[in-house]
N, C-alpha and C. Protein backbone atom coordinates (compact mmCIF):
# COMPACT_ATOMS: atom_id res chain seq x y z
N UNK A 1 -11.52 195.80 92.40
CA UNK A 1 -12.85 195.37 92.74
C UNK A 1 -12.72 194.45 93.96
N UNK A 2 -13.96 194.40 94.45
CA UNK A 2 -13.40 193.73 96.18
C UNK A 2 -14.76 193.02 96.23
N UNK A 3 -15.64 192.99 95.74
CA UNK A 3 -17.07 192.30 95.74
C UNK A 3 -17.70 191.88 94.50
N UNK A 4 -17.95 190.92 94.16
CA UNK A 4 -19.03 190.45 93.23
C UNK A 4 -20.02 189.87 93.34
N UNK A 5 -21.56 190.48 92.89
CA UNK A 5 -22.52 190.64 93.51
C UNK A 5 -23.45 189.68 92.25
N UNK A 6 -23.94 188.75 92.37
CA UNK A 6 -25.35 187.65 91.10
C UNK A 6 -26.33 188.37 91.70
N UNK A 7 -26.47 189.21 90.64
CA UNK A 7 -28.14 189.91 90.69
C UNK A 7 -29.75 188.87 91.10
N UNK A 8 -29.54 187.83 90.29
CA UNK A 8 -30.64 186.98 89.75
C UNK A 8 -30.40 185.89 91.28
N UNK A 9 -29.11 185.56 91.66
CA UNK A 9 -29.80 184.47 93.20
C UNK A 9 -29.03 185.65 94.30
N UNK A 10 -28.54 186.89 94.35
CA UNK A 10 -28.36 187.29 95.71
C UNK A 10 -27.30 186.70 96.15
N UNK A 11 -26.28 185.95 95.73
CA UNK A 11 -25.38 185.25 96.27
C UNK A 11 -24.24 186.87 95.69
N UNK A 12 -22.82 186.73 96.75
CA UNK A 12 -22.08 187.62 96.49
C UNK A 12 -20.58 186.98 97.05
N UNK A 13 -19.49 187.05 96.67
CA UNK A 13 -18.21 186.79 96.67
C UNK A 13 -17.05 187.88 96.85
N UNK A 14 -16.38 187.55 97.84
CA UNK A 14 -15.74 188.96 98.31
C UNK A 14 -14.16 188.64 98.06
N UNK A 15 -13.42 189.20 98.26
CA UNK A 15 -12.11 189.35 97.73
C UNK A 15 -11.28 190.70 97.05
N UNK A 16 -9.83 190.14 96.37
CA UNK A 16 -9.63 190.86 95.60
C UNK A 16 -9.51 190.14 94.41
N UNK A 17 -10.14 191.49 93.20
CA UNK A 17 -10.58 190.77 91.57
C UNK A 17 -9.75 191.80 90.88
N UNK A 18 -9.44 191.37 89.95
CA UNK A 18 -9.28 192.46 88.84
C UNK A 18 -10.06 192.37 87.60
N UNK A 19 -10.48 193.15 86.89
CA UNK A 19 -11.50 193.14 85.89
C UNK A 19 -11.44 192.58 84.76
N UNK A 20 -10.26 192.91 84.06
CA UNK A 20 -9.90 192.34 82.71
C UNK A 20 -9.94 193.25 81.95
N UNK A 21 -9.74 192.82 80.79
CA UNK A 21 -9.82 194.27 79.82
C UNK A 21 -11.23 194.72 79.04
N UNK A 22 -12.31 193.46 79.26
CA UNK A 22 -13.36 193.75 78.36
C UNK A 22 -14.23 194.91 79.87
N UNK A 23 -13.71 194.93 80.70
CA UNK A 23 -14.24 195.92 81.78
C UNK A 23 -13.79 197.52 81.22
N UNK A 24 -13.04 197.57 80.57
CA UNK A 24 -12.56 198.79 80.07
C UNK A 24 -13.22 199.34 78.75
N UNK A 25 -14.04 198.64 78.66
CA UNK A 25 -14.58 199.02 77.40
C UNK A 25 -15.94 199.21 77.84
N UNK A 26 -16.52 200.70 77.21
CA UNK A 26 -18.60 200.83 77.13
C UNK A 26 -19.12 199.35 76.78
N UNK A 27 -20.62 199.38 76.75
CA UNK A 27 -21.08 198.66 76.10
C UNK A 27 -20.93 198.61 74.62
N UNK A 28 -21.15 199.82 74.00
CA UNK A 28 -21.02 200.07 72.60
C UNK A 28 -19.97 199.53 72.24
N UNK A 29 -18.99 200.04 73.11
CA UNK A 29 -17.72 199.17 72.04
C UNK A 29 -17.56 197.71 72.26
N UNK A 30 -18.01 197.26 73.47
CA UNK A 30 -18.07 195.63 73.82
C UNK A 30 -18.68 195.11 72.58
N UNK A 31 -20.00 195.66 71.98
CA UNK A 31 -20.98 195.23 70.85
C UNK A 31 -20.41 195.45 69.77
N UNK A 32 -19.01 196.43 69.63
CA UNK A 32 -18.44 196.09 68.33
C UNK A 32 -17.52 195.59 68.11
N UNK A 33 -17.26 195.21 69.44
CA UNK A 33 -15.83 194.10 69.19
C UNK A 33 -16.50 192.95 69.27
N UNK A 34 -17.72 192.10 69.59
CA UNK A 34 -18.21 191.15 69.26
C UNK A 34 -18.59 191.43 67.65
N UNK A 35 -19.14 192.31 67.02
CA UNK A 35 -19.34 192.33 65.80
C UNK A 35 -18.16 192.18 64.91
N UNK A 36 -16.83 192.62 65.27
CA UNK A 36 -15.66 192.84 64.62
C UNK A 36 -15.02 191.42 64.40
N UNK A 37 -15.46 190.56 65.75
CA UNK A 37 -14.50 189.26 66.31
C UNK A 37 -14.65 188.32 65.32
N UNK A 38 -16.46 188.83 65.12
CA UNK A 38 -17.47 187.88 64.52
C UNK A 38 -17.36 187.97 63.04
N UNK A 39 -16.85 189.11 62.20
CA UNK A 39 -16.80 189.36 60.85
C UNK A 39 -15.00 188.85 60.79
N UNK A 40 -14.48 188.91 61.89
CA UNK A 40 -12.94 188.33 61.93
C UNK A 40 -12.24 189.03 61.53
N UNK A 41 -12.74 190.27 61.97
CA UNK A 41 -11.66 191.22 61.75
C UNK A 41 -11.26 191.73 60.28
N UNK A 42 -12.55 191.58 59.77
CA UNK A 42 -12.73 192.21 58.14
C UNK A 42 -13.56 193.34 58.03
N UNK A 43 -12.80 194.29 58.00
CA UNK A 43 -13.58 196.14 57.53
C UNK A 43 -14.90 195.96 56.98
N UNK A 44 -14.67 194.84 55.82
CA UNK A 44 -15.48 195.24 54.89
C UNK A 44 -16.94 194.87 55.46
N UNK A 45 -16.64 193.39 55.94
CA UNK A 45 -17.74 192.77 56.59
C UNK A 45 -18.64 193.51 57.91
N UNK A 46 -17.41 194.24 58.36
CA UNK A 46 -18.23 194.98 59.82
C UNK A 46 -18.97 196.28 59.19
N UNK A 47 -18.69 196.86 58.52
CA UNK A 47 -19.35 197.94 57.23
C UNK A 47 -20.97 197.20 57.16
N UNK A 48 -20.71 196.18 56.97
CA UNK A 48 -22.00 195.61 56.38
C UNK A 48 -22.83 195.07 57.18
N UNK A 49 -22.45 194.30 58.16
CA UNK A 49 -23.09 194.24 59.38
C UNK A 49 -24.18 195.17 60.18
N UNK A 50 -22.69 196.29 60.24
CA UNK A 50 -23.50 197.75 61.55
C UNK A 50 -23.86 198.93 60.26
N UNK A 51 -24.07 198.43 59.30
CA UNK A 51 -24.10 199.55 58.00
C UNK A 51 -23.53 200.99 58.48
N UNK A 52 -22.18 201.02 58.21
CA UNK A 52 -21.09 201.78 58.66
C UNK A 52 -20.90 202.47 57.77
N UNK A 53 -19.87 202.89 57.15
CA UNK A 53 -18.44 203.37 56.33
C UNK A 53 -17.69 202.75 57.05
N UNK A 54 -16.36 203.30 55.98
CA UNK A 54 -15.18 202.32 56.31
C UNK A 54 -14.67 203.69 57.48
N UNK A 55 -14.70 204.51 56.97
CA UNK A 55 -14.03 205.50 58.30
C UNK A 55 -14.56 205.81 59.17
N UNK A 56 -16.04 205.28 59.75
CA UNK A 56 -16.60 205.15 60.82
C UNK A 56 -16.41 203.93 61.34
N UNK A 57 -16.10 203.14 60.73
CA UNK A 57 -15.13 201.50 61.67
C UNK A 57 -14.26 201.92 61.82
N UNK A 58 -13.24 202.30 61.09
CA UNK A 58 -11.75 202.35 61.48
C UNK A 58 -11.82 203.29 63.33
N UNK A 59 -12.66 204.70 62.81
CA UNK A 59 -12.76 205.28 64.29
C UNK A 59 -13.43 204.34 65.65
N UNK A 60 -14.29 203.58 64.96
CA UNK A 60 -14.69 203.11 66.41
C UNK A 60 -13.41 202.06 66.81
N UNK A 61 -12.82 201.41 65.75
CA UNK A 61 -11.63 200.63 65.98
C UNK A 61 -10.85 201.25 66.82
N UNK A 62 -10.13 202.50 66.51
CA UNK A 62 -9.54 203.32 67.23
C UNK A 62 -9.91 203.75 68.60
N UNK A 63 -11.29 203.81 68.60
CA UNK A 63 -11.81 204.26 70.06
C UNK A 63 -11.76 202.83 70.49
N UNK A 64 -11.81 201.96 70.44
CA UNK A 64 -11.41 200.69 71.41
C UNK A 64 -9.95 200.36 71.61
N UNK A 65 -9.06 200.53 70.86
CA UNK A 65 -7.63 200.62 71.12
C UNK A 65 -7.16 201.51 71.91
N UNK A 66 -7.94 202.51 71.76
CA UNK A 66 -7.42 203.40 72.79
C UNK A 66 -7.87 203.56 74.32
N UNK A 67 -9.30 202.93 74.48
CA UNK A 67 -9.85 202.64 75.33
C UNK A 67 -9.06 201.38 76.35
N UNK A 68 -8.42 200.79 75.54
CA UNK A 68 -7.50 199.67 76.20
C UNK A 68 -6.27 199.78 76.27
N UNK A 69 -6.23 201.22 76.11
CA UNK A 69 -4.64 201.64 76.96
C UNK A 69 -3.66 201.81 75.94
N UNK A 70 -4.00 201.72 74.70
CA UNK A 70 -3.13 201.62 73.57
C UNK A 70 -3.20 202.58 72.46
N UNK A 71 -2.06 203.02 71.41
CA UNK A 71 -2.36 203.83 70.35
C UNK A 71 -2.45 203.66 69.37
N UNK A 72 -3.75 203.56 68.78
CA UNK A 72 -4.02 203.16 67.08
C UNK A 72 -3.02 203.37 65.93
N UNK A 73 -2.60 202.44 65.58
CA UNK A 73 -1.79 202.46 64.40
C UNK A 73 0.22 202.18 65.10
N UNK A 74 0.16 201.98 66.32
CA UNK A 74 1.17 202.02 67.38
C UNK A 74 1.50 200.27 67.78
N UNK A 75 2.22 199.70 67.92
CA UNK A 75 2.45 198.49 68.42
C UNK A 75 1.60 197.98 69.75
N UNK A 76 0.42 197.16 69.95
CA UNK A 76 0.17 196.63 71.47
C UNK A 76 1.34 196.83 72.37
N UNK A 77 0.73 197.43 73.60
CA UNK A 77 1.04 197.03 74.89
C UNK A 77 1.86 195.58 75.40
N UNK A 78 2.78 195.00 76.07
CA UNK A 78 2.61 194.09 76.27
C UNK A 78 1.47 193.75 76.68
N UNK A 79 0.62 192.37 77.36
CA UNK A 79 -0.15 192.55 78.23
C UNK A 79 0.81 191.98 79.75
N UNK A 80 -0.60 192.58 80.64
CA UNK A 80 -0.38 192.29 81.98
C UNK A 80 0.17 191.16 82.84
């Protein structure tokens, strides 16, 4: 990324950025890893929250692990 642009005052900052990892993720999954962070990382609780199943968390779990470069059920990445 080479520009960052504040919608709301028009002000913009140029350079080089790198994104981070919550850039790698949809919105959807951004909203369930705040829901996940927020139940602390308890199945049961995020079930109940986004009125899930347990094997429709585990998959979206999976689709964010994998979305961040990694393989579900596989050891993290170092990071960067």
């Amino acid at each position: 990324m080479e520009r960052v642009r504040c919608d709301g005052c028009a002000s913009a900052v140029e350079g080089r950025f790198t994104t981070g990892w919550v850039q790698q993720l949809s919105p959807e999954q951004l909203a369930f890893v705040r829901v996940f962070i927020g139940c602390r990382g308890k199945i049961k609780d995020v079930e109940q929250a986004l009125g899930l199943s347990y094997p429709t968390v585990v998959a979206r779990l999976d689709d964010v692990v994998e979305a961040l470069g990694n393989t579900p059920g596989a050891p993290p990445a170092a990071p960067p």
